[in-house]
Structure formats: structure tokens, C-alpha cells
Protein backbone atom coordinates (compact mmCIF):
# COMPACT_ATOMS: atom_id res chain seq x y z
CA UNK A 1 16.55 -30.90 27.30
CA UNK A 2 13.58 -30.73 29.57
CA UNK A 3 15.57 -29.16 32.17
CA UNK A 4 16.46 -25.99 29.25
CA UNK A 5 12.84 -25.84 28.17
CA UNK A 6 11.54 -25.90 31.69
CA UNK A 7 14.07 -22.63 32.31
CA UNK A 8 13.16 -21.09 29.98
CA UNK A 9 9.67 -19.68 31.16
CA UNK A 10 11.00 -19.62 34.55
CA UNK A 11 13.59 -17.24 33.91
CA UNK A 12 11.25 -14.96 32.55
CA UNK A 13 12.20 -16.16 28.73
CA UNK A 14 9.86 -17.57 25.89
CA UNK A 15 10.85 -19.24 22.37
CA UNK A 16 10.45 -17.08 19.31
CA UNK A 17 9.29 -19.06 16.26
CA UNK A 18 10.68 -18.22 12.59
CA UNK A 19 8.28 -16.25 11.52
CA UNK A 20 7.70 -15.02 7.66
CA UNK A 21 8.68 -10.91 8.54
CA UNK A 22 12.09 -12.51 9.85
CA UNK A 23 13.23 -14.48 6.61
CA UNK A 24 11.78 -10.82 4.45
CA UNK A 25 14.57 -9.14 6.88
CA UNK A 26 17.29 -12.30 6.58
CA UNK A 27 17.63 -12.21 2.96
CA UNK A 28 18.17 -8.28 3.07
CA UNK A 29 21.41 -8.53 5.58
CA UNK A 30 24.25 -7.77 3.96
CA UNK A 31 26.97 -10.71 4.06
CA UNK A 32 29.44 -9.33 6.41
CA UNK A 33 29.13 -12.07 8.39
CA UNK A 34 28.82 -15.66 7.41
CA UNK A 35 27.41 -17.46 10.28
CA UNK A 36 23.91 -18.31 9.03
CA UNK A 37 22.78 -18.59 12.24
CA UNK A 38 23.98 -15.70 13.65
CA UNK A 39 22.12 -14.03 10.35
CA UNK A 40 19.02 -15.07 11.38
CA UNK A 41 19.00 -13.82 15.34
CA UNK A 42 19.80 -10.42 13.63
CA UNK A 43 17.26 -10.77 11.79
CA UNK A 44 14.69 -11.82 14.53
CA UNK A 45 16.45 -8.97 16.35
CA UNK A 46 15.56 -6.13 14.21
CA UNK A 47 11.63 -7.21 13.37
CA UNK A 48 11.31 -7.64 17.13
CA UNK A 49 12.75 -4.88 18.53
CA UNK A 50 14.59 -6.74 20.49
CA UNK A 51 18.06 -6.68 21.44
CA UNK A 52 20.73 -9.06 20.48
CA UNK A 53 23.10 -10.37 23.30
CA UNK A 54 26.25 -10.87 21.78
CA UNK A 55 30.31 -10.59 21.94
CA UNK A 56 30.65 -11.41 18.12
CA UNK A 57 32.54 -8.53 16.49
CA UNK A 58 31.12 -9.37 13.26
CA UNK A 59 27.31 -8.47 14.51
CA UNK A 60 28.82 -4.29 15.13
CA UNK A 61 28.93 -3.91 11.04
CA UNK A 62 24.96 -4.54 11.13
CA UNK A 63 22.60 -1.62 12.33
CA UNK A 64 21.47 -4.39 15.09
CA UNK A 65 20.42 -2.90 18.61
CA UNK A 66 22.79 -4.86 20.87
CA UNK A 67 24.27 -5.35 23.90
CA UNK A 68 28.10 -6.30 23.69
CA UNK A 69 29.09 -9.17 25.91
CA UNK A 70 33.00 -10.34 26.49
């Protein structure tokens, strides 16, 4: 574990805490999908700006900005 978390800020990386703005956006997602995981990186996604690295088919119904991965 030390090994990930010392990586992480090496590669350039940092951790993203839950924050409030991203549960507000969680409970608005449609159910399309119904990993509740996967629900919540969406919605970290979308308050952040970010994009969201991903190959899961499901994640295309959402309005998401992502980047498709195989």
C-alpha cells in the first residue's frame, strides 16, 4: 500500500476526497448502471471537470466527459 500511495504523487496524481457537491451530483445519475462505485467516479467526474478513464460500456449512456479505454 505504501508503494501505491507513494506513486501516486510521483506520477503526477493526487487523491480526490468525497466531497458534499459530488454526493448532490450522485444521487441525480440516472440508474443505467448499477455499479455504485462506478456511480460515484461519474459523479466526481462531472463536478471536477475531469475526465473519466474508462472501457465500461455502461459509463457512454451518462453525459460523462471520457476517454474510452479497451
Amino acid at each position: 500500500m505504501n508503494d501505491i500511495l507513494a506513486a501516486i504523487p510521483a506520477e503526477g496524481f493526487s487523491l480526490l476526497q468525497i466531497q458534499p457537491e459530488h454526493l448532490q451530483v450522485l444521487i441525480s445519475l440516472s440508474l443505467h448502471h448499477h455499479n455504485p462505485f462506478d456511480h460515484l467516479l461519474m459523479a466526481q467526474a462531472q463536478v471536477e471537470h475531469a475526465l473519466l478513464r474508462s472501457g465500461d460500456g455502461q459509463i457512454d449512456r451518462y453525459s460523462i466527459k471520457k476517454i474510452r479505454c479497451s
